[in-house]
Structure formats: structure tokens, C-alpha cells
N, C-alpha and C. Protein backbone atom coordinates (compact mmCIF):
# COMPACT_ATOMS: atom_id res chain seq x y z
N UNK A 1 5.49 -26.68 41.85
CA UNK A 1 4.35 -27.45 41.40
C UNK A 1 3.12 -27.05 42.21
N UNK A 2 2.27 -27.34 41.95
CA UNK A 2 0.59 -27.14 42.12
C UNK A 2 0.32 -28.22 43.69
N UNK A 3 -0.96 -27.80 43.48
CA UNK A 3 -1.63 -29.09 44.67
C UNK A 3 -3.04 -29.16 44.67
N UNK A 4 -3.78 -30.30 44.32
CA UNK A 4 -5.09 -30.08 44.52
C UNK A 4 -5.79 -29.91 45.82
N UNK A 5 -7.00 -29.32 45.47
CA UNK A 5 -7.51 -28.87 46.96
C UNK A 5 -9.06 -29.58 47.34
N UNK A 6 -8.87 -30.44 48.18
CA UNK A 6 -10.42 -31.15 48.17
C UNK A 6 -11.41 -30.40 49.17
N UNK A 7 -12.31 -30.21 48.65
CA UNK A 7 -13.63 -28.86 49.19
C UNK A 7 -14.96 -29.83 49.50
N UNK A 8 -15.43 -29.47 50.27
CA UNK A 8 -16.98 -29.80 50.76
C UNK A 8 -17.31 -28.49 50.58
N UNK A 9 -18.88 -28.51 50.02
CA UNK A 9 -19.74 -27.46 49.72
C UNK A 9 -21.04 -27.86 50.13
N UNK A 10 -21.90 -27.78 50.87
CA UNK A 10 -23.32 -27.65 51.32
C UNK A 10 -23.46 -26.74 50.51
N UNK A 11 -24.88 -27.26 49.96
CA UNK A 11 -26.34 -25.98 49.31
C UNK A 11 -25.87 -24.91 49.53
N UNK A 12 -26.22 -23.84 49.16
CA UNK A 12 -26.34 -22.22 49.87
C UNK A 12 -25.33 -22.08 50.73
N UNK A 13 -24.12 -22.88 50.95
CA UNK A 13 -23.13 -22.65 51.87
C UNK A 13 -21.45 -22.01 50.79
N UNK A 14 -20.20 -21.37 51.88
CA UNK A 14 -19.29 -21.52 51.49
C UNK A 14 -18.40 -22.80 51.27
N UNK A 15 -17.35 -23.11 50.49
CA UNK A 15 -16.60 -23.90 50.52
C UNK A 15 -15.86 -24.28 51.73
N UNK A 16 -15.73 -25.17 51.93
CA UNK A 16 -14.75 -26.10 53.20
C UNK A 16 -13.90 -26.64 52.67
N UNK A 17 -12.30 -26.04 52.88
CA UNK A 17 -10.97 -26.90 52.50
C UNK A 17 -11.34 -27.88 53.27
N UNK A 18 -11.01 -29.40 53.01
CA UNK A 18 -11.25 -30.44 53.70
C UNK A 18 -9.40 -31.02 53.71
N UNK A 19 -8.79 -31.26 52.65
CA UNK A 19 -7.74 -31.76 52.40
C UNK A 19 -6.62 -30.82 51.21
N UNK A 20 -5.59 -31.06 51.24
CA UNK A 20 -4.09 -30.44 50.39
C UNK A 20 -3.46 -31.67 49.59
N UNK A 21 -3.30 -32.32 48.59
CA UNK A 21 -2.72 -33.28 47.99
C UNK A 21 -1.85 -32.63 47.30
N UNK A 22 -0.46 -33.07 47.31
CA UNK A 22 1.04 -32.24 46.83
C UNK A 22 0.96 -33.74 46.16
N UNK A 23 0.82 -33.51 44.33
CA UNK A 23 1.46 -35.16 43.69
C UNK A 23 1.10 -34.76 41.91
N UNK A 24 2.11 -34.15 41.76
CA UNK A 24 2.34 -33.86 40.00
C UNK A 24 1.54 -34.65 39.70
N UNK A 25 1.98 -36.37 39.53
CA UNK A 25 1.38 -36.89 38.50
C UNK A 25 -0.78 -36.95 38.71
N UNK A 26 -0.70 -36.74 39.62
CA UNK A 26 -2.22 -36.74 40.33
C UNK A 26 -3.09 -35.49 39.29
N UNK A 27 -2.14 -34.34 39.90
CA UNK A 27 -2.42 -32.87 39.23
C UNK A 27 -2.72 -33.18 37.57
N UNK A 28 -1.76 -33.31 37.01
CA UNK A 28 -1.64 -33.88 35.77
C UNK A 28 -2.91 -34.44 34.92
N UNK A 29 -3.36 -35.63 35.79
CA UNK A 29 -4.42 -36.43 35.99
C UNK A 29 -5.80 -35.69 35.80
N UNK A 30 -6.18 -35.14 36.94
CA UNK A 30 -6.78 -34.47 37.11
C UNK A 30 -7.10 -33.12 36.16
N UNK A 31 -6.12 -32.58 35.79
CA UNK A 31 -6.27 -31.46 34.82
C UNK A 31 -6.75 -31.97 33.23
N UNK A 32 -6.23 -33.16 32.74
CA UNK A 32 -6.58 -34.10 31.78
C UNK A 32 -7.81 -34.45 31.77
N UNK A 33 -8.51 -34.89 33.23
CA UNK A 33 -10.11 -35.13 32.67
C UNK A 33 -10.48 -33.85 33.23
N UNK A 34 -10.40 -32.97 33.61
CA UNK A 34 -10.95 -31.65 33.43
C UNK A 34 -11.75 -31.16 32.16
N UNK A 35 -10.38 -31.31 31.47
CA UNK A 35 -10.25 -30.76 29.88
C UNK A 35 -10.98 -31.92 29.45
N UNK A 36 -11.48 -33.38 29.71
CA UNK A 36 -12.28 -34.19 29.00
C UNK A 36 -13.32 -33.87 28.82
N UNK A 37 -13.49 -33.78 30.13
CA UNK A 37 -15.49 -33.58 30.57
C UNK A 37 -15.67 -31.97 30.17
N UNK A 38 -14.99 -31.11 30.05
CA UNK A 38 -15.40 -29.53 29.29
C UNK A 38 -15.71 -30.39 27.63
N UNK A 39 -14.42 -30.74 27.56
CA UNK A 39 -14.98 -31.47 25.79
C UNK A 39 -15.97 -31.91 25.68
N UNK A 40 -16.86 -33.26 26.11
CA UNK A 40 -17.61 -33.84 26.00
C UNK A 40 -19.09 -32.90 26.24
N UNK A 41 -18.73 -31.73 27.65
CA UNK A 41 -20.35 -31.14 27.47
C UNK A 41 -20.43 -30.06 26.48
N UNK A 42 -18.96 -29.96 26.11
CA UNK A 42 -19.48 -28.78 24.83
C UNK A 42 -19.48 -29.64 23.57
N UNK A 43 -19.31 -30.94 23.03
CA UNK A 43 -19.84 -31.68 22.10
C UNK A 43 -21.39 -31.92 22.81
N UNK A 44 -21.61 -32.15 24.04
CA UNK A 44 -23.59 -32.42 23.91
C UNK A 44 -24.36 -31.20 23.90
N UNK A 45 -23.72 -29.91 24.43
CA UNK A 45 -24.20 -28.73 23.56
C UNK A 45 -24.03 -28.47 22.62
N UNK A 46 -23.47 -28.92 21.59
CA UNK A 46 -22.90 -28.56 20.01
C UNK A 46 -24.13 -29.50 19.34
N UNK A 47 -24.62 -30.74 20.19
CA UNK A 47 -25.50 -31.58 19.25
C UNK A 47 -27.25 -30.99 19.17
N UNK A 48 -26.93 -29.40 20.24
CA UNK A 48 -28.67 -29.36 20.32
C UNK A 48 -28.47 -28.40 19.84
N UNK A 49 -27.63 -27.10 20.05
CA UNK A 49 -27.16 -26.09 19.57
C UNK A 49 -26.02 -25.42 18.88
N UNK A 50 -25.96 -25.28 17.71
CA UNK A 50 -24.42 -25.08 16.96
C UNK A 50 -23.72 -24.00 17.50
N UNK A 51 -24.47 -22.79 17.56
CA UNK A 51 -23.93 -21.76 18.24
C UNK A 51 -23.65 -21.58 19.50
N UNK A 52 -24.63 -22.40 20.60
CA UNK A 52 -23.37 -22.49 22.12
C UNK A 52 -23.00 -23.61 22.34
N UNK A 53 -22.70 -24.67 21.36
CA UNK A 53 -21.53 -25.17 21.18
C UNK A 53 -20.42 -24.57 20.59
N UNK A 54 -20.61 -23.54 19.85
CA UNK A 54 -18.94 -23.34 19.16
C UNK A 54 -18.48 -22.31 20.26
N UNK A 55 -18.94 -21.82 21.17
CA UNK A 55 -19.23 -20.98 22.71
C UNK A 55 -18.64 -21.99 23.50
N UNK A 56 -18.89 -22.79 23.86
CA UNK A 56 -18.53 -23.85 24.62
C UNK A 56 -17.07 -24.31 24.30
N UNK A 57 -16.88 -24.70 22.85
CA UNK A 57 -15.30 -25.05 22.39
C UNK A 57 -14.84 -23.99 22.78
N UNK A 58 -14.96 -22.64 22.79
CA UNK A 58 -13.97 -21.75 22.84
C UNK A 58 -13.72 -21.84 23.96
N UNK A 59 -14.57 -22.11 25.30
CA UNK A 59 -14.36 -22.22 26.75
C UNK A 59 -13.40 -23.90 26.79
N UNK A 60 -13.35 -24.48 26.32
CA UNK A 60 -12.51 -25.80 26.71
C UNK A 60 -11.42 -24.94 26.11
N UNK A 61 -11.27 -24.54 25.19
CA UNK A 61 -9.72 -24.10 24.62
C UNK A 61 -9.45 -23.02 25.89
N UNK A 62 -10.17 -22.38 26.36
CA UNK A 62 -9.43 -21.33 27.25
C UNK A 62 -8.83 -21.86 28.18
N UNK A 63 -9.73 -22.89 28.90
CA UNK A 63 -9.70 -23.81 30.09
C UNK A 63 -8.30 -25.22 29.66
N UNK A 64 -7.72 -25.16 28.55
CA UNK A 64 -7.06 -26.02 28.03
C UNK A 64 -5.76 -24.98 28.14
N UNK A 65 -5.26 -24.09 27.70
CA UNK A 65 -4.38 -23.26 27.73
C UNK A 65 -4.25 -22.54 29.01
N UNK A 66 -5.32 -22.57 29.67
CA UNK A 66 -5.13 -22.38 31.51
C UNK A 66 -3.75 -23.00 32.05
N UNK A 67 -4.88 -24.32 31.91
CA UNK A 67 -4.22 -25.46 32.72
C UNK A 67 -2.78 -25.75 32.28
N UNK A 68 -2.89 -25.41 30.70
CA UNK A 68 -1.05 -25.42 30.38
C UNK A 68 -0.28 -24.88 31.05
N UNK A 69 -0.85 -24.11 31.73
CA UNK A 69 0.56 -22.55 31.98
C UNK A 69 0.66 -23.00 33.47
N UNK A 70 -0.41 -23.52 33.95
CA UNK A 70 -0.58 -24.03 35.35
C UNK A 70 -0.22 -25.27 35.96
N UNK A 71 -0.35 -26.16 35.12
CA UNK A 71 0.25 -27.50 35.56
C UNK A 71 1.31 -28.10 34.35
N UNK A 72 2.13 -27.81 35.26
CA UNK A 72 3.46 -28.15 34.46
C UNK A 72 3.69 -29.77 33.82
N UNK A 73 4.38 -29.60 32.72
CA UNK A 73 4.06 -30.88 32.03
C UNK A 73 2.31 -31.42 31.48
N UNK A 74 1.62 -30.51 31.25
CA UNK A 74 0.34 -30.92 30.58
C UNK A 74 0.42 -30.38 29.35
N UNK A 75 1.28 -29.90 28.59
CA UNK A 75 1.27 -29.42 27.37
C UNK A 75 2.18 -30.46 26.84
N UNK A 76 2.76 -31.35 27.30
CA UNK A 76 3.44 -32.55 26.73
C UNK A 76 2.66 -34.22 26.53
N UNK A 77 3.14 -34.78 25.95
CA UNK A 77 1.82 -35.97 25.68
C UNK A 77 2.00 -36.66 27.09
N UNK A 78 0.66 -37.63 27.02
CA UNK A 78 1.08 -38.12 28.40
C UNK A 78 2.19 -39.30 28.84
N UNK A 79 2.48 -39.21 30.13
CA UNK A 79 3.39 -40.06 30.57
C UNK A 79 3.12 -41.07 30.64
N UNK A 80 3.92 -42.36 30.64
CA UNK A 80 3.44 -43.46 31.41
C UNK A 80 2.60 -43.07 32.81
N UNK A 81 1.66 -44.22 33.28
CA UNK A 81 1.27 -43.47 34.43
C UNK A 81 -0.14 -42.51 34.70
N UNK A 82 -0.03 -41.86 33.69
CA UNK A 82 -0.75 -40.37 33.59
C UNK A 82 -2.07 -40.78 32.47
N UNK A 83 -2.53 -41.78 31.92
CA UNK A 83 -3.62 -42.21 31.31
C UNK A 83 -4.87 -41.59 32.12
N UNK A 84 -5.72 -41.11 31.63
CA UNK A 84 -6.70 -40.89 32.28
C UNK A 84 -8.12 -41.75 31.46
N UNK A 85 -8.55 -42.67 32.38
CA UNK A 85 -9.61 -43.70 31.73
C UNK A 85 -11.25 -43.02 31.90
């Protein structure tokens, strides 16, 4: 299984691992509103522009079939538990 990685980033700076979280259902979680919030800004680019919105869907679908191959159990519906609000 996976692990998320929590980063601090200053302006003009590199990334800072700050923390390691080892927790499927977390991962899970997390990969779920990933794939939300790609949806939602390529529906508010789809409402000003048709063409980089249908640009945009194709990037949530890539970013959707990523995360399949990557976090195990996200290509199955969700679990109890695993709601993302």
C-alpha cells in the first residue's frame, strides 16, 4: 500500500517532507477528493470555455485511472467509512 506525504512549501522555495501517514482508508480518501476537485475545476472551465474544458475532462480521466493503478481499492465503490463529504 501507498502513504501520503505531508509537504510544506514556501514561495520560490523547495518542498519540505514534514510528515509519512501509512492508512489505506485515509489514501483512499484522499485520492477520492482529488478526483473531486479535478472534476469540479474542469466543470468551471467547461462553463467559460468548451474547448479547455473538454482538455480539462481528459486530465481528470487521466488523473482518475492514475490513481486506480495506484491506490488500491479506488476502482471499487466506496466502503463504509471512505465517504468523502
Amino acid at each position: 500500500m501507498g502513504s501520503l506525504t505531508i509537504t510544506y512549501q514556501a514561495p520560490g522555495q523547495r518542498p519540505l517532507s514534514v510528515a509519512t501517514v501509512e492508512d489505506d482508508r485515509l489514501l483512499r480518501q484522499v485520492a477520492r477528493l482529488a478526483i473531486q476537485q479535478a472534476e469540479q475545476r474542469a466543470a468551471a472551465v467547461a462553463a467559460e470555455d468548451p474547448v479547455m474544458g473538454m482538455l480539462q475532462a481528459a486530465e481528470v480521466r487521466r488523473l482518475r485511472a492514475a490513481l486506480s493503478i495506484l491506490v488500491p481499492g479506488l476502482a471499487v465503490p466506496c466502503l463504509a467509512g471512505d465517504n468523502v463529504q
